[in-house]
Protein backbone atom coordinates (compact mmCIF):
# COMPACT_ATOMS: atom_id res chain seq x y z
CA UNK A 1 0.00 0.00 0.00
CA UNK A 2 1.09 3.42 -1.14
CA UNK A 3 1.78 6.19 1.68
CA UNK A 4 -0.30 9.29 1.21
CA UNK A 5 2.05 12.55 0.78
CA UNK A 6 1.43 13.38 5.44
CA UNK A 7 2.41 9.56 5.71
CA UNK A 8 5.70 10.05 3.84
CA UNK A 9 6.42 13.88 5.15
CA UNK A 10 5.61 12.05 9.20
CA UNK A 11 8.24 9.66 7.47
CA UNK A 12 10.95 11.47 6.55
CA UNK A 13 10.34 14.39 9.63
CA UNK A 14 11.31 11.34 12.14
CA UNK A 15 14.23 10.16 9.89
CA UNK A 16 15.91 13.51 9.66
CA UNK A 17 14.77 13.95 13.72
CA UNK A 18 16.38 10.93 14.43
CA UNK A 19 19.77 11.29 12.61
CA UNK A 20 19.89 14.69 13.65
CA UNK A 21 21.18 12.83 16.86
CA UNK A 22 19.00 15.84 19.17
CA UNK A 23 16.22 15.48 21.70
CA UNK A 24 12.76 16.52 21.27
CA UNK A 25 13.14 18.87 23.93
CA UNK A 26 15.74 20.36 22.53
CA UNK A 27 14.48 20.83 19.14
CA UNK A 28 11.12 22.47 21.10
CA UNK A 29 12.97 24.71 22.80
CA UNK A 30 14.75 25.82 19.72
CA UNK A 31 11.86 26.23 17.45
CA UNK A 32 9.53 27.44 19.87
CA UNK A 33 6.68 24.85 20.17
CA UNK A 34 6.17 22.30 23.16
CA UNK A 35 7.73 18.68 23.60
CA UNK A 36 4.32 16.95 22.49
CA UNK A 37 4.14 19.15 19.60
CA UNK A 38 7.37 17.84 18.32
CA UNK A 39 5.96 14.59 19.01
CA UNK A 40 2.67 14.84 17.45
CA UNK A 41 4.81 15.75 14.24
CA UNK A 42 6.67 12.65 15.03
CA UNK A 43 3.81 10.58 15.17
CA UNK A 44 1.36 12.16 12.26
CA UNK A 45 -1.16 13.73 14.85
CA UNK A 46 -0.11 17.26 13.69
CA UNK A 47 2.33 18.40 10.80
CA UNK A 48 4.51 21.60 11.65
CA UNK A 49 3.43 24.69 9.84
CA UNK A 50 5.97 26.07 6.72
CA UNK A 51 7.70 28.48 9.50
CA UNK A 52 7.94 25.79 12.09
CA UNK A 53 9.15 23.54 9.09
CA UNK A 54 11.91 26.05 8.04
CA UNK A 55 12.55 26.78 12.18
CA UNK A 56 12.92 22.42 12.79
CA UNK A 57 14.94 22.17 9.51
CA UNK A 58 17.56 24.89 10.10
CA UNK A 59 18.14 23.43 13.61
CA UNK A 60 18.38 20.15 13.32
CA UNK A 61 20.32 20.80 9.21
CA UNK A 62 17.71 18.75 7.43
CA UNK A 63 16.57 19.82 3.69
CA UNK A 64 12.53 21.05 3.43
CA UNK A 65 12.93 19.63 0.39
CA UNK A 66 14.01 16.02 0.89
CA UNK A 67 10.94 16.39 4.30
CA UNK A 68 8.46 17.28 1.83
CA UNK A 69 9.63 15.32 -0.99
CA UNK A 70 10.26 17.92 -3.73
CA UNK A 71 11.87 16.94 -6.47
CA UNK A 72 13.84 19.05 -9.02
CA UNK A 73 14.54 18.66 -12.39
C-alpha cells in the first residue's frame, strides 16, 4: 500500500529527527513549540506549519525539500 504525501512527510520528519542525533526537547525549545508538539509531528497527529518547518529544519540541518519530498529537475 502506497503512503499518502502526510504519511511520507511524518516519514521522513522522524528520519531527519532521528539522525539529527538531538532530543525533542531540545528541538522544542529551539523552534519554539512544546515537547508533544514535536511529538505529534513525530507521530502524524499534527504536521509543523511552513515556518515551524523552516525553524525544525535549520536546527536540526535537514533539507525542506528532501521532508516534503520535492523533487527538481
Amino acid at each position: 500500500m502506497e503512503m499518502n504525501l502526510d504519511e511520507k512527510i511524518t516519514e521522513n520528519l522522524r528520519f531527519e529527527i532521528k539522525n539529527s542525533g538531538k532530543k525533542i526537547t531540545e528541538i522544542a525549545k529551539a523552534i519554539g513549540v512544546r515537547q508533544s508538539t514535536v511529538s505529534q509531528y513525530c507521530s502524524g497527529r499534527s504536521q509543523p506549519t511552513l515556518a515551524t518547518l523552516s525553524k525544525l529544519c535549520s536546527f536540526i540541518g535537514a533539507s525542506a525539500d528532501d521532508i516534503l519530498e520535492i523533487k527538481k529537475d
